[in-house]
PDB file of N, CA and C in Angstrom:
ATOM      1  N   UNK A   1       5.814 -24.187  19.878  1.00  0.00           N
ATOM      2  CA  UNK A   1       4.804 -25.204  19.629  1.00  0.00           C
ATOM      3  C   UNK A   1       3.634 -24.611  18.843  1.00  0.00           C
ATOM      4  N   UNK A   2       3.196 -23.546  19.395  1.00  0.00           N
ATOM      5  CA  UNK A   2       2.129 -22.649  18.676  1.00  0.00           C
ATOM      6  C   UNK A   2       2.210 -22.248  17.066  1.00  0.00           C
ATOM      7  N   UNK A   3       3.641 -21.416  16.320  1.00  0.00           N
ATOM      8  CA  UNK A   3       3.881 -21.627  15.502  1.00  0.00           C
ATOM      9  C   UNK A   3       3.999 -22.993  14.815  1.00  0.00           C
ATOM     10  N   UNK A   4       4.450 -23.513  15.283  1.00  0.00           N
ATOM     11  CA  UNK A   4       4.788 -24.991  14.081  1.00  0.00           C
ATOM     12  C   UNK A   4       3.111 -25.593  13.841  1.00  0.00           C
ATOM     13  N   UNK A   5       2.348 -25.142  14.856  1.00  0.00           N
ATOM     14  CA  UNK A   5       0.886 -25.724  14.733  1.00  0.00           C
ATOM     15  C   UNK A   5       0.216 -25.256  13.636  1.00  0.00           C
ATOM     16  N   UNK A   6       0.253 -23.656  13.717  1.00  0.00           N
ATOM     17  CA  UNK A   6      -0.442 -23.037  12.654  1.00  0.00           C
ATOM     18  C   UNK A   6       0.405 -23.082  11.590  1.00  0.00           C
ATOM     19  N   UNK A   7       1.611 -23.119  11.436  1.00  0.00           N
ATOM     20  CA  UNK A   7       2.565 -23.479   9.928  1.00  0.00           C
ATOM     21  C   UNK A   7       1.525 -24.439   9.549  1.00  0.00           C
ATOM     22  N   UNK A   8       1.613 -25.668  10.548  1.00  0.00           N
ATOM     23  CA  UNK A   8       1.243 -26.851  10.093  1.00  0.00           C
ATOM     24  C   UNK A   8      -0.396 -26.808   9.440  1.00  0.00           C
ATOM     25  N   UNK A   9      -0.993 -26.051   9.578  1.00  0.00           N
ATOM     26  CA  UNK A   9      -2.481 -25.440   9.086  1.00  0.00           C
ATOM     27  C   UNK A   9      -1.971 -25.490   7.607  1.00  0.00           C
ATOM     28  N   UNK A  10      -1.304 -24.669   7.440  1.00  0.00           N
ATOM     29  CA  UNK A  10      -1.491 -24.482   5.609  1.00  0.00           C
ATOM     30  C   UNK A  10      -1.678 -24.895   4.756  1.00  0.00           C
ATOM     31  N   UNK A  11      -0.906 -26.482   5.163  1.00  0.00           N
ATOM     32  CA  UNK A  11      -1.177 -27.458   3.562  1.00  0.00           C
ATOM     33  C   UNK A  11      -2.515 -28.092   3.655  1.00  0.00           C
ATOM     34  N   UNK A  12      -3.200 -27.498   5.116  1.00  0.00           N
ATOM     35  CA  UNK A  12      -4.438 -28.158   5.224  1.00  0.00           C
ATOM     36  C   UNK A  12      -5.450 -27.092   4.692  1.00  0.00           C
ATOM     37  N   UNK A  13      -5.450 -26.149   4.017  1.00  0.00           N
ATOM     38  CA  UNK A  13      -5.787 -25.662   3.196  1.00  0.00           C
ATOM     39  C   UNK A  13      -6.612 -25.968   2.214  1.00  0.00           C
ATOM     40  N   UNK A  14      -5.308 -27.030   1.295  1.00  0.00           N
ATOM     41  CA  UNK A  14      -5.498 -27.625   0.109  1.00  0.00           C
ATOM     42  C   UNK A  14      -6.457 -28.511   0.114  1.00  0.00           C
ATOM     43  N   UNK A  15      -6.591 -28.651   1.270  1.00  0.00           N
ATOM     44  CA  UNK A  15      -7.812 -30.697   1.502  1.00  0.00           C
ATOM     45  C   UNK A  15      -9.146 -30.066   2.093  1.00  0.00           C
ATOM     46  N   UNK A  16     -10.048 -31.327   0.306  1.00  0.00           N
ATOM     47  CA  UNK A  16     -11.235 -30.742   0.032  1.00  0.00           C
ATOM     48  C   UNK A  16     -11.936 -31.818   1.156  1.00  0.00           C
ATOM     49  N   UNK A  17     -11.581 -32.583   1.828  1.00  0.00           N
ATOM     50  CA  UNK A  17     -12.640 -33.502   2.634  1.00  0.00           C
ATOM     51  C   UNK A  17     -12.495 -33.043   4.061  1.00  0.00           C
ATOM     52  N   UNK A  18     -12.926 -33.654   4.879  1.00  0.00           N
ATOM     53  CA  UNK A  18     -13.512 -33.541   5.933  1.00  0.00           C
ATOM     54  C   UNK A  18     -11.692 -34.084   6.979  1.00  0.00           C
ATOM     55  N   UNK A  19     -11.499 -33.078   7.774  1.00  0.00           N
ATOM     56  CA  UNK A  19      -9.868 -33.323   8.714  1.00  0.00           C
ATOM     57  C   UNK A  19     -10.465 -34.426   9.628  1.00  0.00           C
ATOM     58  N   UNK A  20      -9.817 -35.274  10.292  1.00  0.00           N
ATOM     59  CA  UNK A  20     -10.004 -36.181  11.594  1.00  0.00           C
ATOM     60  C   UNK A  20     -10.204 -35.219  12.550  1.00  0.00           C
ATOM     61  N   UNK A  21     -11.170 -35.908  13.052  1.00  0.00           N
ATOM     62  CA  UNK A  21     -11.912 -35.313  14.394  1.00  0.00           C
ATOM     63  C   UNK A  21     -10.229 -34.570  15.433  1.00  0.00           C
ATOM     64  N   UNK A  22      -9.556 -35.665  15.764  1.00  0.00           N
ATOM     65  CA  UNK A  22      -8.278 -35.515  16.530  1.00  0.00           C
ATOM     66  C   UNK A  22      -7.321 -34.378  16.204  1.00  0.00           C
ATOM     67  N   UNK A  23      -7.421 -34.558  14.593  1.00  0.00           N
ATOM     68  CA  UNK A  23      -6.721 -33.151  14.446  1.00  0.00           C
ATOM     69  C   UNK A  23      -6.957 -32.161  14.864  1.00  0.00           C
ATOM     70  N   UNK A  24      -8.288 -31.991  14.327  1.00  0.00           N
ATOM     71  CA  UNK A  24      -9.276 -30.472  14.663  1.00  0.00           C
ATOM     72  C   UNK A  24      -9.392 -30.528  16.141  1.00  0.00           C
ATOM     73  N   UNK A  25      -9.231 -31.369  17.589  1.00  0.00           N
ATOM     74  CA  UNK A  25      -9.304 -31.261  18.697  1.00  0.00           C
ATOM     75  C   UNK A  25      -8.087 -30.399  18.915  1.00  0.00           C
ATOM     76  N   UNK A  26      -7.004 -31.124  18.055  1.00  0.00           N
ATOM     77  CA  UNK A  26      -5.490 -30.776  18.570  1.00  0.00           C
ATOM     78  C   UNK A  26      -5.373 -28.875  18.175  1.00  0.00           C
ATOM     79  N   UNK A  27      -5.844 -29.049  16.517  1.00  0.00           N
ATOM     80  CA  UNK A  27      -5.977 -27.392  16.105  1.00  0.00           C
ATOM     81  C   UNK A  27      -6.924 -26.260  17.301  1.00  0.00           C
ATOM     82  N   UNK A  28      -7.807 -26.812  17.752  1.00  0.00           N
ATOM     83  CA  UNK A  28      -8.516 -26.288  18.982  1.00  0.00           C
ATOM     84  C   UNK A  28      -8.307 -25.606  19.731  1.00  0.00           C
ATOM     85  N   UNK A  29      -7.293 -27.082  20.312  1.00  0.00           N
ATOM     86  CA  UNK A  29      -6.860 -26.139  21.682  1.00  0.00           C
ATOM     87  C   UNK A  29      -5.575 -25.419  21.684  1.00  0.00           C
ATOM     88  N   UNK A  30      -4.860 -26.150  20.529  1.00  0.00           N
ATOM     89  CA  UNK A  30      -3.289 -25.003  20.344  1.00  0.00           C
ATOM     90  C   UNK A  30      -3.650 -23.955  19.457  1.00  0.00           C
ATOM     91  N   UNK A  31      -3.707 -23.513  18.437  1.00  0.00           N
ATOM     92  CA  UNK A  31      -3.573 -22.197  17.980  1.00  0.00           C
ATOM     93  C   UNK A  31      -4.781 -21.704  17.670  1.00  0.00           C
ATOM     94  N   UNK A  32      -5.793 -22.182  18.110  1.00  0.00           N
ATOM     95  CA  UNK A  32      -7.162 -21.737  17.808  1.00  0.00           C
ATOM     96  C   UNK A  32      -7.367 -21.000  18.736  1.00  0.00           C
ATOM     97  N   UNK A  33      -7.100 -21.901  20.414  1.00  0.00           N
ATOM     98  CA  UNK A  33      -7.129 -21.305  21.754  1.00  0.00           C
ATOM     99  C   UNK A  33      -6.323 -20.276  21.765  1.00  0.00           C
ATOM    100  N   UNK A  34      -5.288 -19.826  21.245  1.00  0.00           N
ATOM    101  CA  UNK A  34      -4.110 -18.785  21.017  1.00  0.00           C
ATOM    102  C   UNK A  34      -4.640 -17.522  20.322  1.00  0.00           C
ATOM    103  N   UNK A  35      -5.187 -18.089  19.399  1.00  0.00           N
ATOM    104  CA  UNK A  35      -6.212 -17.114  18.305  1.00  0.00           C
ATOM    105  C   UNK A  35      -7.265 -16.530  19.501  1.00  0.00           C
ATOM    106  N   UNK A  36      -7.919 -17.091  20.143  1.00  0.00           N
ATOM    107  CA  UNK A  36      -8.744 -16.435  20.495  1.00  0.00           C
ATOM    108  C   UNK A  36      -8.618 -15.818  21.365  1.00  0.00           C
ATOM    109  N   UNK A  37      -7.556 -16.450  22.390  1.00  0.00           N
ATOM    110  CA  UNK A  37      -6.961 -15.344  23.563  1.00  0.00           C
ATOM    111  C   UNK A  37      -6.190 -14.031  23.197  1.00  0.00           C
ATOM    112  N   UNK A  38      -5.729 -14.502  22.609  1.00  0.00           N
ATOM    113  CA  UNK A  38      -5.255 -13.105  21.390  1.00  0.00           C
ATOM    114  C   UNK A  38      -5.351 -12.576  20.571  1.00  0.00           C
ATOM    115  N   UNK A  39      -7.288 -12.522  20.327  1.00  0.00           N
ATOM    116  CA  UNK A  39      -7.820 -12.026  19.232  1.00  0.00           C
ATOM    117  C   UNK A  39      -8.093 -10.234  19.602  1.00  0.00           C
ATOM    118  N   UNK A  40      -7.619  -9.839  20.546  1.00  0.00           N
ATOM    119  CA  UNK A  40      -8.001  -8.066  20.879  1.00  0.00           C
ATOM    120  C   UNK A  40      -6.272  -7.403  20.258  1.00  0.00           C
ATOM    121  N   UNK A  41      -5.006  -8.065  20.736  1.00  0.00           N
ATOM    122  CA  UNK A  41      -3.986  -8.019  20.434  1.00  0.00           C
ATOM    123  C   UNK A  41      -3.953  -8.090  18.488  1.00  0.00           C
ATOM    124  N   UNK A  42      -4.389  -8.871  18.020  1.00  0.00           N
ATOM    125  CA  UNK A  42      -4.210  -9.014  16.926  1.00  0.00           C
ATOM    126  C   UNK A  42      -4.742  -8.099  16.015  1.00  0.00           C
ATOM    127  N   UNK A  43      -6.168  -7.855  16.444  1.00  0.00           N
ATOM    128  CA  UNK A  43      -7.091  -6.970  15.626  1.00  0.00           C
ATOM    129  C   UNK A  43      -6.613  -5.434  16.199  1.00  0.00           C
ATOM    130  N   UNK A  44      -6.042  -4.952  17.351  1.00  0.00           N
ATOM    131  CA  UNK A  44      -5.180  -4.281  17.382  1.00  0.00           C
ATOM    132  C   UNK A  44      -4.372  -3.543  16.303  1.00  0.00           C
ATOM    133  N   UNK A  45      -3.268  -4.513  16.451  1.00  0.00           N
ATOM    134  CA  UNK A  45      -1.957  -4.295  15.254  1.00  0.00           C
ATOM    135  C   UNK A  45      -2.625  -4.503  14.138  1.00  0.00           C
ATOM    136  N   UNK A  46      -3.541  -5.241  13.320  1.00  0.00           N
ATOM    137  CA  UNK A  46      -4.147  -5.310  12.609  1.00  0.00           C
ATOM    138  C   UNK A  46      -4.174  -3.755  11.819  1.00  0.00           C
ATOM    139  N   UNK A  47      -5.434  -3.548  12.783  1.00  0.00           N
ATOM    140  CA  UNK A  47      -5.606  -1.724  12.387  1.00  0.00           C
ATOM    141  C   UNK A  47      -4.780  -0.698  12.386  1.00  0.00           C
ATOM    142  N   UNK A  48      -3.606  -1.236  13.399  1.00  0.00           N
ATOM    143  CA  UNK A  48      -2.764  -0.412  13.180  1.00  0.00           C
ATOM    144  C   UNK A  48      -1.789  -0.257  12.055  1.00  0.00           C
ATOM    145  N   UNK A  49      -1.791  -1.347  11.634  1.00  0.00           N
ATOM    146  CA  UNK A  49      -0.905  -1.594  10.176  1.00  0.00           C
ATOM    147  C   UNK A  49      -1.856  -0.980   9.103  1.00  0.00           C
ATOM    148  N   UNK A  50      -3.271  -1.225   8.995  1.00  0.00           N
ATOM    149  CA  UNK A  50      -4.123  -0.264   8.106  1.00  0.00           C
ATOM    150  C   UNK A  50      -4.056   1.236   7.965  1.00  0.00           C
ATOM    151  N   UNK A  51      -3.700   1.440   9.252  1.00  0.00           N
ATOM    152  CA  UNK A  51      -3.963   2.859   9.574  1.00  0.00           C
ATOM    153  C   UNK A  51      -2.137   3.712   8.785  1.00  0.00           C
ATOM    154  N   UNK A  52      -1.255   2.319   9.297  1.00  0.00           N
ATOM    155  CA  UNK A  52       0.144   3.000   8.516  1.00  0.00           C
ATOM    156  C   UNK A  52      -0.023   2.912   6.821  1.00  0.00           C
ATOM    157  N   UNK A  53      -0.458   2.145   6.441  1.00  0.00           N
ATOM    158  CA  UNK A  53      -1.243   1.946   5.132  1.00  0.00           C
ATOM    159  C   UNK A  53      -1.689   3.406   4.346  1.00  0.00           C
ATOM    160  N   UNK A  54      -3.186   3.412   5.140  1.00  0.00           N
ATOM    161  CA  UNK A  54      -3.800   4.362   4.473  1.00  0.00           C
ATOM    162  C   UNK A  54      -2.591   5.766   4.694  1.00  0.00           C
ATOM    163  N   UNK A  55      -1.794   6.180   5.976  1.00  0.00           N
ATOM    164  CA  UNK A  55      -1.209   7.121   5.410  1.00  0.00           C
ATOM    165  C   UNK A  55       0.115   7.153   4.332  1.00  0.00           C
ATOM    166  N   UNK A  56       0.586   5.665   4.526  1.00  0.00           N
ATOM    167  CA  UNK A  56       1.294   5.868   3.276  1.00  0.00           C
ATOM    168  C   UNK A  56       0.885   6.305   1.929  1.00  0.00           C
ATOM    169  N   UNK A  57      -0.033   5.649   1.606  1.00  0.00           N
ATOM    170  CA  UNK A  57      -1.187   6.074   0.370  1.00  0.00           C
ATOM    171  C   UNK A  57      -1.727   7.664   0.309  1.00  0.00           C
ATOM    172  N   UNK A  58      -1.481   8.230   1.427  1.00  0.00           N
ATOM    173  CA  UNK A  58      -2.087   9.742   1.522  1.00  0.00           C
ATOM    174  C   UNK A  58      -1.270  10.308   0.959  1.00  0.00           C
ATOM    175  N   UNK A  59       0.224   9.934   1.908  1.00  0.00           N
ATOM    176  CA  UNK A  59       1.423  10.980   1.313  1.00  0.00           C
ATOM    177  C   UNK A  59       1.670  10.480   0.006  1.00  0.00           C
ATOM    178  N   UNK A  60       2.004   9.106  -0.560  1.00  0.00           N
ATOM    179  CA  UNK A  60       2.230   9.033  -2.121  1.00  0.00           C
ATOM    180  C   UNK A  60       0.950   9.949  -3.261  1.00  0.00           C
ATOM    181  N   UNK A  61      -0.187  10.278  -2.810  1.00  0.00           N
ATOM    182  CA  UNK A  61      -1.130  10.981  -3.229  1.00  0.00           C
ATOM    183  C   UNK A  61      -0.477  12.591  -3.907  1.00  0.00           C
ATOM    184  N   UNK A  62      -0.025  13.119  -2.510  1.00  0.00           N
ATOM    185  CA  UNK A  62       0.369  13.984  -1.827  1.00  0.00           C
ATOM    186  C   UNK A  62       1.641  14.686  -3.037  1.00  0.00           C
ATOM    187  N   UNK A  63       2.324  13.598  -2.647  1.00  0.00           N
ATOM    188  CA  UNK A  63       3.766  13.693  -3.407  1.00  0.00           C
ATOM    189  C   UNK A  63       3.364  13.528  -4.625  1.00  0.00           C
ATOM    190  N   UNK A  64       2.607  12.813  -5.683  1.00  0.00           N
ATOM    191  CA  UNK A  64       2.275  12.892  -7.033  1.00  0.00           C
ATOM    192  C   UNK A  64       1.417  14.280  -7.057  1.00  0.00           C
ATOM    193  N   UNK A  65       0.747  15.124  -6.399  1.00  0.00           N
ATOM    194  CA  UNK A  65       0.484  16.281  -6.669  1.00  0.00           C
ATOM    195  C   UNK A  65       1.338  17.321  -6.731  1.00  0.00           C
ATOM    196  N   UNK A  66       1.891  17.376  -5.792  1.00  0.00           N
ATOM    197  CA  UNK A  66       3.352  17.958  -5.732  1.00  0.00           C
ATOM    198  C   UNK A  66       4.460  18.022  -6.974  1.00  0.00           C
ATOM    199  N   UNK A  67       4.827  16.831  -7.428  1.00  0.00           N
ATOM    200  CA  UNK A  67       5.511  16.602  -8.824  1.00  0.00           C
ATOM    201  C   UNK A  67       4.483  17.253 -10.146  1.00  0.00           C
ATOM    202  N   UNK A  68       3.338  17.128  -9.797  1.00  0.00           N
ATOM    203  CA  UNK A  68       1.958  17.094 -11.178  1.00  0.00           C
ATOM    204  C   UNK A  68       2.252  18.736 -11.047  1.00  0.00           C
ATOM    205  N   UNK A  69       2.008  19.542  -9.904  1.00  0.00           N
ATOM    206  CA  UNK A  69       1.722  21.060  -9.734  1.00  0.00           C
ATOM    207  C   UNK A  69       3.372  21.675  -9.772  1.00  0.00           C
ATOM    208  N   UNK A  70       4.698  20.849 -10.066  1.00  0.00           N
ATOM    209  CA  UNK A  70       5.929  21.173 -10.251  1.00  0.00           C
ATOM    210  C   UNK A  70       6.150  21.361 -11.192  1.00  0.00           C
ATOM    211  N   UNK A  71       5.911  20.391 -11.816  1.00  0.00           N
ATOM    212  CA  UNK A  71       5.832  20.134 -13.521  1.00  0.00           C
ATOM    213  C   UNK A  71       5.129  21.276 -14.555  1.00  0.00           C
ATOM    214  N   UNK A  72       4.146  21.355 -13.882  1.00  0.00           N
ATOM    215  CA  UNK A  72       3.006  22.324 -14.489  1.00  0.00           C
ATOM    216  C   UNK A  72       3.540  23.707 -14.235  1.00  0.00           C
ATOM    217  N   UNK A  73       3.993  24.102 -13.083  1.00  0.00           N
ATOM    218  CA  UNK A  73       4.718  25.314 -12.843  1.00  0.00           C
ATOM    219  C   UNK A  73       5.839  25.580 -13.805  1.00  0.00           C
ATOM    220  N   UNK A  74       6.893  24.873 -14.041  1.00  0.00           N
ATOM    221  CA  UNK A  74       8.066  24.629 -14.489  1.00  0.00           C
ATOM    222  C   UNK A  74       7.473  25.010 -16.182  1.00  0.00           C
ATOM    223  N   UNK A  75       6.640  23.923 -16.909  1.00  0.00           N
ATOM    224  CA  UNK A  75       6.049  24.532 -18.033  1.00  0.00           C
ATOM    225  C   UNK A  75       5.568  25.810 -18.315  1.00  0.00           C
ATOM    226  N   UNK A  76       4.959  26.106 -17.556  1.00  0.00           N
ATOM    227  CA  UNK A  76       4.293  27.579 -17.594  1.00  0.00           C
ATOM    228  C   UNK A  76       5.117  28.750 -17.815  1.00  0.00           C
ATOM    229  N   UNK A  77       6.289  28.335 -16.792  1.00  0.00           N
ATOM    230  CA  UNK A  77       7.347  29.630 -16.969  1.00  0.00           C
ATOM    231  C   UNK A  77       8.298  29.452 -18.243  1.00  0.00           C
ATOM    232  N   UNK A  78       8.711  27.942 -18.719  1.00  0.00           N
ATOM    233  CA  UNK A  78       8.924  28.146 -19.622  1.00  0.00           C
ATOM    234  C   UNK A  78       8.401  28.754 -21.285  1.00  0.00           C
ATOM    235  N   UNK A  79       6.937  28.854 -21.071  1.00  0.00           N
ATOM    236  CA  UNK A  79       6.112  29.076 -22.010  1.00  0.00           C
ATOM    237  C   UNK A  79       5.994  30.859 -21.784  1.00  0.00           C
ATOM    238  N   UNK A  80       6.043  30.990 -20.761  1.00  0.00           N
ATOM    239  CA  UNK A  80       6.027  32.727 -20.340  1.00  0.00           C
ATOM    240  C   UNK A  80       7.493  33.372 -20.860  1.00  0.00           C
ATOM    241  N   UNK A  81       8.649  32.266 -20.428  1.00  0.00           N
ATOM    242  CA  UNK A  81      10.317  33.064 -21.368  1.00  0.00           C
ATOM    243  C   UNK A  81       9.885  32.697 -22.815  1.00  0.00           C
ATOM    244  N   UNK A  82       9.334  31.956 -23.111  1.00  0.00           N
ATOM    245  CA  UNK A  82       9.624  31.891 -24.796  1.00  0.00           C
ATOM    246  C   UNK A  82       8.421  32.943 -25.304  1.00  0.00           C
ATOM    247  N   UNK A  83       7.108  33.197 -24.735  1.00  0.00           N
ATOM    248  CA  UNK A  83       6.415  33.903 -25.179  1.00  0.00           C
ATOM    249  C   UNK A  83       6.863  35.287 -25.278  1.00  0.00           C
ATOM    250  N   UNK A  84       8.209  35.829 -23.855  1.00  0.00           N
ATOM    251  CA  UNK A  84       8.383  37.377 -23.682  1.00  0.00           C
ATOM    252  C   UNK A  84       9.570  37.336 -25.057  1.00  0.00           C
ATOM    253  N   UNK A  85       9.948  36.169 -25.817  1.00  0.00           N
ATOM    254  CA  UNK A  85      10.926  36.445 -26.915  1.00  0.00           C
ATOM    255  C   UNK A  85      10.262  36.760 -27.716  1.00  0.00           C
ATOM    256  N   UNK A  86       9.194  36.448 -27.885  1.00  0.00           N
ATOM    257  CA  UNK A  86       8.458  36.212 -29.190  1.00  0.00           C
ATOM    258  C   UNK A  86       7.589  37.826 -29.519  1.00  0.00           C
ATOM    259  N   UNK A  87       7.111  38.281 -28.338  1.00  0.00           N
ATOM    260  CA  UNK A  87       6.956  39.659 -28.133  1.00  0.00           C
ATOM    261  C   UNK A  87       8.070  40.848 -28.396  1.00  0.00           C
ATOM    262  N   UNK A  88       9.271  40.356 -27.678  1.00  0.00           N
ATOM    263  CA  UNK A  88      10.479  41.717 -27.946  1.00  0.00           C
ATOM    264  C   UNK A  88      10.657  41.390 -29.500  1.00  0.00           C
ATOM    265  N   UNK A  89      11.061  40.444 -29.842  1.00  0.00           N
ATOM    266  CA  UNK A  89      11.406  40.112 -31.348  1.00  0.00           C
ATOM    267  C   UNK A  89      10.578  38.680 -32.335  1.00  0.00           C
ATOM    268  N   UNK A  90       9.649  39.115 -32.716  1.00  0.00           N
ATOM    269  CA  UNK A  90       8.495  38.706 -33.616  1.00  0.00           C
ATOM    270  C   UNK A  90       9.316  38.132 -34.536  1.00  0.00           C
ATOM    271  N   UNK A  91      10.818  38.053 -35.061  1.00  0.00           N
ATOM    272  CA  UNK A  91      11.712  37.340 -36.214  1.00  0.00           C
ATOM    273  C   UNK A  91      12.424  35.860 -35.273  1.00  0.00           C
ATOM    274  N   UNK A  92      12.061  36.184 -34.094  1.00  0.00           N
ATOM    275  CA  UNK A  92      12.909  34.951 -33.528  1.00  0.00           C
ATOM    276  C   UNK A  92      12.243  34.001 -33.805  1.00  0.00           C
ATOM    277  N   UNK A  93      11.024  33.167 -34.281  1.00  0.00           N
ATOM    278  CA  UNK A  93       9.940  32.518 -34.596  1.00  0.00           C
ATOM    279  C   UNK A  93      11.259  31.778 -35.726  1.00  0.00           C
ATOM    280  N   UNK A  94      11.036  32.677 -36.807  1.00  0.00           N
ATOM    281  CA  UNK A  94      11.577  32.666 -37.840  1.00  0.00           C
ATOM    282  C   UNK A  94      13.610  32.211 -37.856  1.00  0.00           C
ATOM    283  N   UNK A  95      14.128  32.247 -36.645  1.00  0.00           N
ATOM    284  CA  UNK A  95      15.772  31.998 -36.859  1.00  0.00           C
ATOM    285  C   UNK A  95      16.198  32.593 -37.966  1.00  0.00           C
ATOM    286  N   UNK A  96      16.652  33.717 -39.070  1.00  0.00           N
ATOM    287  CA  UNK A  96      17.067  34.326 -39.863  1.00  0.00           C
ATOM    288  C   UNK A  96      18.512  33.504 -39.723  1.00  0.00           C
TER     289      UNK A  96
END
């Protein structure tokens, strides 16, 4: 009953005038009264879903540094083998 009440909220959304008194009695006491008895429960999980949030966002942080400082490693050494060629043999530049 509770769900189909607050479903039933949504399209009332859209409406710019003023609801019948009766409705808003009925919204009241079903899912409003629900809302509020179970407003510690909600704001609860609430935060707790923020809190899985922000660490998802930490580790994707995390992991793009990881790839950024892989990458950068990976270059470096390749720039260190081509530089120790270029030192033993100064013609390899050149391919003869």
């Amino acid at each position: 009953m509770q769900a189909e009440a607050i479903g039933a909220c949504v399209p009332m959304l859209e409406i710019n005038r003023d609801l019948p008194s009766s409705l808003l009695i009925q919204l009241n006491k079903g899912p409003g009264n629900h809302i509020r008895d179970n407003a510690f429960k909600y704001i609860k999980r609430m935060e707790k879903d923020l809190s899985m949030i922000g660490r998802i966002q930490d580790n994707q942080r995390q992991l793009k540094a990881i790839i950024f400082l892989a990458m950068t490693s990976f270059f470096i050494g390749v720039s260190s083998v081509a530089a120790n060629f270029v030192v033993r043999d100064p013609c390899f530049l050149f391919l003869h």
